[in-house]
Protein backbone atom coordinates (compact mmCIF):
# COMPACT_ATOMS: atom_id res chain seq x y z
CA UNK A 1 -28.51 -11.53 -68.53
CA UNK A 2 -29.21 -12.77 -72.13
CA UNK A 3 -25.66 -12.38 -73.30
CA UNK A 4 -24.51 -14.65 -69.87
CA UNK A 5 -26.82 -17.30 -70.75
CA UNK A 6 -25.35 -16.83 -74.49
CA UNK A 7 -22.14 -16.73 -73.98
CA UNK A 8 -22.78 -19.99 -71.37
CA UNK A 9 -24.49 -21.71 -74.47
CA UNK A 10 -21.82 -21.40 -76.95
CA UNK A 11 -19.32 -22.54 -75.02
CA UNK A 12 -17.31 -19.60 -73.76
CA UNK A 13 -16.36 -21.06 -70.02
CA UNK A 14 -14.11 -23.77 -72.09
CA UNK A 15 -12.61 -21.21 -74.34
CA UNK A 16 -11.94 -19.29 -70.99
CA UNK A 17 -10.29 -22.27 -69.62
CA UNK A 18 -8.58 -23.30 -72.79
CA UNK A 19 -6.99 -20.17 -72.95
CA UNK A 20 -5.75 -19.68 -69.18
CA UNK A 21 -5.15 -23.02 -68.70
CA UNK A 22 -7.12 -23.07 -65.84
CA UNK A 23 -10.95 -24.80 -65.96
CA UNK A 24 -13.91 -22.02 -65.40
CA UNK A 25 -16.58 -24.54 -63.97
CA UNK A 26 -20.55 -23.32 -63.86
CA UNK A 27 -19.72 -21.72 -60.19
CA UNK A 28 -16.65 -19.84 -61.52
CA UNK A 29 -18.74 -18.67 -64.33
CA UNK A 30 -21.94 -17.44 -62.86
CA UNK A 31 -20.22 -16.21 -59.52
CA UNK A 32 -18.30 -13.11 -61.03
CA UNK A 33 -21.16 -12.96 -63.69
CA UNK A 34 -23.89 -12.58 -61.28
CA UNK A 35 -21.85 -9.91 -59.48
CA UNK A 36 -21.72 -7.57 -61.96
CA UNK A 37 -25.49 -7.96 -62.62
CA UNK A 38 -26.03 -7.25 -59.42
CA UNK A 39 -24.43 -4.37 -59.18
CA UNK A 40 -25.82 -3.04 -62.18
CA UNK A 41 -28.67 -3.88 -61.18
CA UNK A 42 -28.03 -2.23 -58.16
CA UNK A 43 -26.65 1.52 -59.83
CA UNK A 44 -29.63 1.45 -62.19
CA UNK A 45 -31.91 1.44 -59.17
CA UNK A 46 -30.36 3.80 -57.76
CA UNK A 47 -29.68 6.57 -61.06
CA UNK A 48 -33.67 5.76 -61.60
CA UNK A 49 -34.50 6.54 -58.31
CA UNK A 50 -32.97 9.50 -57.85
CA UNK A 51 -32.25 10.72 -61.33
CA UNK A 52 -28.73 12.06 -59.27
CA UNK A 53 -26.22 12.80 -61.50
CA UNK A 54 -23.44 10.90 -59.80
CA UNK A 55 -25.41 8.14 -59.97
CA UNK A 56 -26.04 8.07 -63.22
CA UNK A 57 -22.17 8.34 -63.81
CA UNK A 58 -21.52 5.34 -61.76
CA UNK A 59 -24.36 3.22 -63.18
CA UNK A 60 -22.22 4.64 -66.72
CA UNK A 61 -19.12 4.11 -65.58
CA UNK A 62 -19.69 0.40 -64.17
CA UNK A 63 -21.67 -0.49 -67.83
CA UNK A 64 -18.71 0.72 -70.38
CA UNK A 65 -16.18 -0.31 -68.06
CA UNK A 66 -17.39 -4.15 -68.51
CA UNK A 67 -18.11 -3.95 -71.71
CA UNK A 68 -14.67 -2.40 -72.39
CA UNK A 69 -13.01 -5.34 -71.00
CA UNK A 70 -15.82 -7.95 -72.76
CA UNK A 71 -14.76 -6.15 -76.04
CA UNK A 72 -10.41 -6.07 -75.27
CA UNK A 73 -10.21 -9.63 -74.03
CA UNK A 74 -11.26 -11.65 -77.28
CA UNK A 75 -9.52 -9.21 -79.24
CA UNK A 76 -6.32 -10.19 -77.51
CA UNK A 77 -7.11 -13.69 -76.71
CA UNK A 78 -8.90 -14.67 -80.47
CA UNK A 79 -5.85 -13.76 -82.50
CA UNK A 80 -3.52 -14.72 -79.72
CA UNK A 81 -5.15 -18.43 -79.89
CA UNK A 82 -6.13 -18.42 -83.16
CA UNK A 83 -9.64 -19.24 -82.71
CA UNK A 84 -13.02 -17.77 -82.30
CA UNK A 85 -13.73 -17.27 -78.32
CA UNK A 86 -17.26 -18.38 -79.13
């Protein structure tokens, strides 16, 4: 949750739009945001609960995917654009 609200802070829904052309308002921002806190949310509940090891996987699975893709898109888009995404 801290690195939404940073990322909100420093600006990163106009880089987002600046680079797609397309605006991200607060809605577009927050609603795939808060998804994917959810369903963490949601997996670590569950791999805590029942210390299963497929749900650990998926809990691990769903947390480096996203920050895969948080780590490949500005390293496409910043030298793409030339310009910090945040």
């Amino acid at each position: 949750m801290l690195h939404l609200i940073e990322e909100y802070l420093t600006g990163y829904p106009a880089y987002a739009g600046a680079v797609t052309g397309h605006a991200m308002n607060l809605s577009m921002f927050l609603g795939p945001n808060t998804l994917f806190v959810v369903i963490m949310a949601l997996l670590t509940g569950w791999a805590a609960k029942t210390r299963n090891p497929g749900a650990i996987f998926w809990m691990l699975a769903w947390a480096a995917g996203n920050e895969f893709w948080n780590f490949i898109y500005p390293l496409i888009t910043v030298p793409a654009h030339d310009r910090p995404s945040h």
